[in-house]
Structures are given as C-alpha cells and as structure tokens.
C-alpha atoms as a PDB file:
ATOM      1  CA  UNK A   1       3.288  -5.509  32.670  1.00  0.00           C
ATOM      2  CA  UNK A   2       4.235  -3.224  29.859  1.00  0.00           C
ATOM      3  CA  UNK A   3       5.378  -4.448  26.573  1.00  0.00           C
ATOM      4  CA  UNK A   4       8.171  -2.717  24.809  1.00  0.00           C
ATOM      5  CA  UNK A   5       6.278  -0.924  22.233  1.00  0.00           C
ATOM      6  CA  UNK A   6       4.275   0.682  24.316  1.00  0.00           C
ATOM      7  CA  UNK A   7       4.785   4.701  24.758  1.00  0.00           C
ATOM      8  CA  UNK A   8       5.272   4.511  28.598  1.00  0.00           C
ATOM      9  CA  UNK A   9       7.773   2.110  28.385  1.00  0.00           C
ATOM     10  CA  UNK A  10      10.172   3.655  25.755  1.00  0.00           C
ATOM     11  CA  UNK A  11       8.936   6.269  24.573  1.00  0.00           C
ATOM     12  CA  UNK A  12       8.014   6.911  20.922  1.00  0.00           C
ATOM     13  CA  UNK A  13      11.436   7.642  20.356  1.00  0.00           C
ATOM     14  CA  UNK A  14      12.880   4.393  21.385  1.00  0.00           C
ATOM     15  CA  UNK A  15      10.437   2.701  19.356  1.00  0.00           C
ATOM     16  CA  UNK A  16      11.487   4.248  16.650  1.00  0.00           C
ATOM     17  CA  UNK A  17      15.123   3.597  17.179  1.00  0.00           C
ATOM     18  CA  UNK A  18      13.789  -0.070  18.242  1.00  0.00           C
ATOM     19  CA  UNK A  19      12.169  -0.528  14.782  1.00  0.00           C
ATOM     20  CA  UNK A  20      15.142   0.595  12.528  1.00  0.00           C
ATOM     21  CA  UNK A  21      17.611  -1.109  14.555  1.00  0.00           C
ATOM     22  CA  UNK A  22      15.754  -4.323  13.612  1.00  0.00           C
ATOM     23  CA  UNK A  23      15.560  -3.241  10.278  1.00  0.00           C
ATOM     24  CA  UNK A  24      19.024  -2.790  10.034  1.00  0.00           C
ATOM     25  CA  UNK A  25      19.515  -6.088  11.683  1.00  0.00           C
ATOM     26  CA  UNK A  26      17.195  -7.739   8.884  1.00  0.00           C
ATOM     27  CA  UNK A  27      19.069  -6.154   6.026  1.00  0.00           C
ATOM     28  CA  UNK A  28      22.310  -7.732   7.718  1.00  0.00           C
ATOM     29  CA  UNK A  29      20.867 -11.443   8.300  1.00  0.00           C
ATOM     30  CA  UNK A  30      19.219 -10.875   5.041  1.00  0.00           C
ATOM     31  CA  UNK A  31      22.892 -10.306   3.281  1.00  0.00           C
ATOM     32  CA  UNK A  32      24.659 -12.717   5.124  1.00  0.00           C
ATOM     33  CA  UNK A  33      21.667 -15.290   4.126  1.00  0.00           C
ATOM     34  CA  UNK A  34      21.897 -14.204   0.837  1.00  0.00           C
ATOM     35  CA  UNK A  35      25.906 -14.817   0.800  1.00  0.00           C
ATOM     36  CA  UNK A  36      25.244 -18.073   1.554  1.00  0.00           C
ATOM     37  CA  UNK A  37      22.936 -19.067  -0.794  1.00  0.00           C
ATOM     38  CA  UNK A  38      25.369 -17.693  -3.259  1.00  0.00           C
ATOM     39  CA  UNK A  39      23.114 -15.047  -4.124  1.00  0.00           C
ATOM     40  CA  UNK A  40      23.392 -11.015  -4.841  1.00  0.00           C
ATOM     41  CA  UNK A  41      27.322 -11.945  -4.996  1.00  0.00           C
ATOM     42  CA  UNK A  42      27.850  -8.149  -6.421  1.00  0.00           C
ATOM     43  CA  UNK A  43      27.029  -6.756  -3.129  1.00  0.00           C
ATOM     44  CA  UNK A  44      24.494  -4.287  -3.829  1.00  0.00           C
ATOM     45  CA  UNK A  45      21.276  -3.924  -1.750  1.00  0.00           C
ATOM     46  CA  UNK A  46      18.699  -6.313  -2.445  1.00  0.00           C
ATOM     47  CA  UNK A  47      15.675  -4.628  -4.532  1.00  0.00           C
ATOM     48  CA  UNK A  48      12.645  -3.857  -1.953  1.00  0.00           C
ATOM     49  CA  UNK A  49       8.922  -6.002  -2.075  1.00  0.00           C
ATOM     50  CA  UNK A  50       7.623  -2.889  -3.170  1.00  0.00           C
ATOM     51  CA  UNK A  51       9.852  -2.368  -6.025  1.00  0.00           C
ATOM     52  CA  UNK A  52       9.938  -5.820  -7.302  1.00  0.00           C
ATOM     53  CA  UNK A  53       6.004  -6.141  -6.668  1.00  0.00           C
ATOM     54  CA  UNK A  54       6.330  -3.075  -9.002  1.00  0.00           C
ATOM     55  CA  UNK A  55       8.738  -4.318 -11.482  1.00  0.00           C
ATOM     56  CA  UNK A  56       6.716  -7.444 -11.940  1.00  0.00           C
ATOM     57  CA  UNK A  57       3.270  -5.631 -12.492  1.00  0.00           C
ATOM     58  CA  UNK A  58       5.053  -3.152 -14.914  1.00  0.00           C
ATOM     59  CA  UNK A  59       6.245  -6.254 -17.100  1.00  0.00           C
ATOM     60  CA  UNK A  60       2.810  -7.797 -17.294  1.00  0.00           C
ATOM     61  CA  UNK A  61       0.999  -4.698 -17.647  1.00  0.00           C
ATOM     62  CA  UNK A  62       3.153  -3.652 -20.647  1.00  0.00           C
ATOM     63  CA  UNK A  63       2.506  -7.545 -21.959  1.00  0.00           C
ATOM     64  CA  UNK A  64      -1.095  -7.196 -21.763  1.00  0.00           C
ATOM     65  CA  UNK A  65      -1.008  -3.687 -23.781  1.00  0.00           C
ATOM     66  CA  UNK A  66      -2.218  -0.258 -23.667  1.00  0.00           C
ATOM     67  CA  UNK A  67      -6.058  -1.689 -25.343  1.00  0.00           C
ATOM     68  CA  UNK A  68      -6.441  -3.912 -21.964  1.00  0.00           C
ATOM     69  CA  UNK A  69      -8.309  -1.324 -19.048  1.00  0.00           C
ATOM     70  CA  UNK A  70      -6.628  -4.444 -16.673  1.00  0.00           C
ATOM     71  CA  UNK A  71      -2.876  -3.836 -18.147  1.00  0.00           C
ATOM     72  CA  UNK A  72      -3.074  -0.034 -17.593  1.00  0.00           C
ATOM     73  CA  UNK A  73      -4.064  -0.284 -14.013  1.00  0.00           C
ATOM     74  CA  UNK A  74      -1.058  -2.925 -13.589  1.00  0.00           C
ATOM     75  CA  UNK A  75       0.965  -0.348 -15.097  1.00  0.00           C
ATOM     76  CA  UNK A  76      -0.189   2.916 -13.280  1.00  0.00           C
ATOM     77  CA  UNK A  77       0.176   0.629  -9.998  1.00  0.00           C
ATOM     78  CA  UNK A  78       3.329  -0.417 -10.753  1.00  0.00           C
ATOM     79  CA  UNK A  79       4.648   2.612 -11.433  1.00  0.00           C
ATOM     80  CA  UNK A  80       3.544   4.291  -8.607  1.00  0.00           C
ATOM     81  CA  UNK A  81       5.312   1.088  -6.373  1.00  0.00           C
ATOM     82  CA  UNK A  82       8.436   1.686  -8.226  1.00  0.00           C
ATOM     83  CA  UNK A  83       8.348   5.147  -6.345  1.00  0.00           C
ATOM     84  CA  UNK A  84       7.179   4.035  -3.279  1.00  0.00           C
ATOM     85  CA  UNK A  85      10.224   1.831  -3.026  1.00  0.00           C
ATOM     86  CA  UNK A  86      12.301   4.544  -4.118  1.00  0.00           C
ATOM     87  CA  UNK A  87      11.469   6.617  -1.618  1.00  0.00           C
ATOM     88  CA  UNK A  88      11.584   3.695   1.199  1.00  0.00           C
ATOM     89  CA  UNK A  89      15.306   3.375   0.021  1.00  0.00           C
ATOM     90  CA  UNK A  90      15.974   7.289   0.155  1.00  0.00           C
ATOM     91  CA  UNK A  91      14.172   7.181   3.315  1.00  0.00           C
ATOM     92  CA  UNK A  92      16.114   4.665   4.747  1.00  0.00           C
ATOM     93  CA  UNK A  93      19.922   6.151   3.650  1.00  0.00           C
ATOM     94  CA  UNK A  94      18.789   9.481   5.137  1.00  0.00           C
ATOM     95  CA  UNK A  95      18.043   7.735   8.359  1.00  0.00           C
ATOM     96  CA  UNK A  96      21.056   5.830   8.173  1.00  0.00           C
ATOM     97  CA  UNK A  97      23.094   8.900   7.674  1.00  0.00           C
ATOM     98  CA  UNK A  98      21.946  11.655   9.868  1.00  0.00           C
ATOM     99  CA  UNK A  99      20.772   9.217  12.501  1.00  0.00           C
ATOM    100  CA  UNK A 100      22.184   5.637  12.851  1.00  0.00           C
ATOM    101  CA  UNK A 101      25.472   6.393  11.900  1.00  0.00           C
ATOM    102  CA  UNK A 102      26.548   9.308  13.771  1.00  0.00           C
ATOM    103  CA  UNK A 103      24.486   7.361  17.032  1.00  0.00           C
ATOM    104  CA  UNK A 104      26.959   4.548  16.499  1.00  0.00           C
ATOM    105  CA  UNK A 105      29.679   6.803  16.140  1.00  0.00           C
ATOM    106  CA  UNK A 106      29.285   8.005  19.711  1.00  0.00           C
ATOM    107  CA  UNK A 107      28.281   5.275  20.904  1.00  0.00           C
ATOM    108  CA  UNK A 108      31.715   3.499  19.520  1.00  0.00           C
ATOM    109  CA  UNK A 109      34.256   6.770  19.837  1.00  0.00           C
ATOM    110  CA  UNK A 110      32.677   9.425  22.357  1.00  0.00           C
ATOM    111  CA  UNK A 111      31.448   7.381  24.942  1.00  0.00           C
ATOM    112  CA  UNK A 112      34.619   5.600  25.748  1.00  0.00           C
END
C-alpha cells in the first residue's frame, strides 16, 4: 500500500502542492484560533518560530553585551533567524502568488 507522500503515488509535484495546501490550511485554523482567543485582532500575519526564536535571542544577546563571547553568538544567531524567517515569509507570498492563487483561480472560474 502506498502512502501519499510517496513519489509513485503523487508525484513530487503533488507533494508539494500537498504540503503548502496544509500550510495554508494551518495559517487559516491558526487565524481563526487566534480570533478566538482574542488575539492578533489587527489582522496581520502572525510573526514565524523562526523570527520570534530570533527576536528573543537578539533581546538577550544585546542584554548580556558585546564583552560576553555567549551574547554575541545569541546575537549573530539571531540575526541570521531574523532572515531566515524573512525569507520563509517572501518565500511563501511568492508561492502564494504565482502558484496558489492563480491554481485557485482556475480551479474556481475556468473550470466551470
């Protein structure tokens, strides 16, 4: 029995399209939790793992100062998460825009 994942099933393609349908589905449930909690009421996108994980180390590494070998590491790494997550989040409206959009635009409009 194949599992869905695997290449014969799908196709590396429709994992692909698996995974950031599920991502997108996250991101909604994750909202919509959110809403409910009365949280992130400004509606903007939640800040990525990476980029908080980031934010956090750069705090502490700047509290622990330039003299401590332990805060400059925390502040190199958290730098370097900070652009991780920006590029996740660029990553993720480019795929949103060139691909998951205009696939649920013809899914909803040409295919009908």
């Amino acid at each position: 029995m194949k599992r869905f994942w695997q290449k014969e099933s799908l196709g590396w393609t429709g994992v692909i399209v698996t995974m950031l349908l599920l991502d997108r589905v996250f991101e909604i449930v994750s909202r919509a939790m959110s809403k409910v909690r009365g949280q992130n009421k400004g509606g903007t996108k939640p800040q990525q793992p990476v980029g908080f994980l980031g934010e956090v180390m750069l705090k502490n590494g700047r509290e622990l100062g330039e003299d401590s070998t332990f805060g400059t590491a925390m502040v190199e790494m958290g730098e370097s998460l900070r652009q991780l997550s920006e590029v996740k989040d660029a990553f993720d409206l480019n795929v949103r825009q060139n691909f998951l959009d205009p696939l649920d635009h013809l899914k909803n409009k040409d295919l009908k």
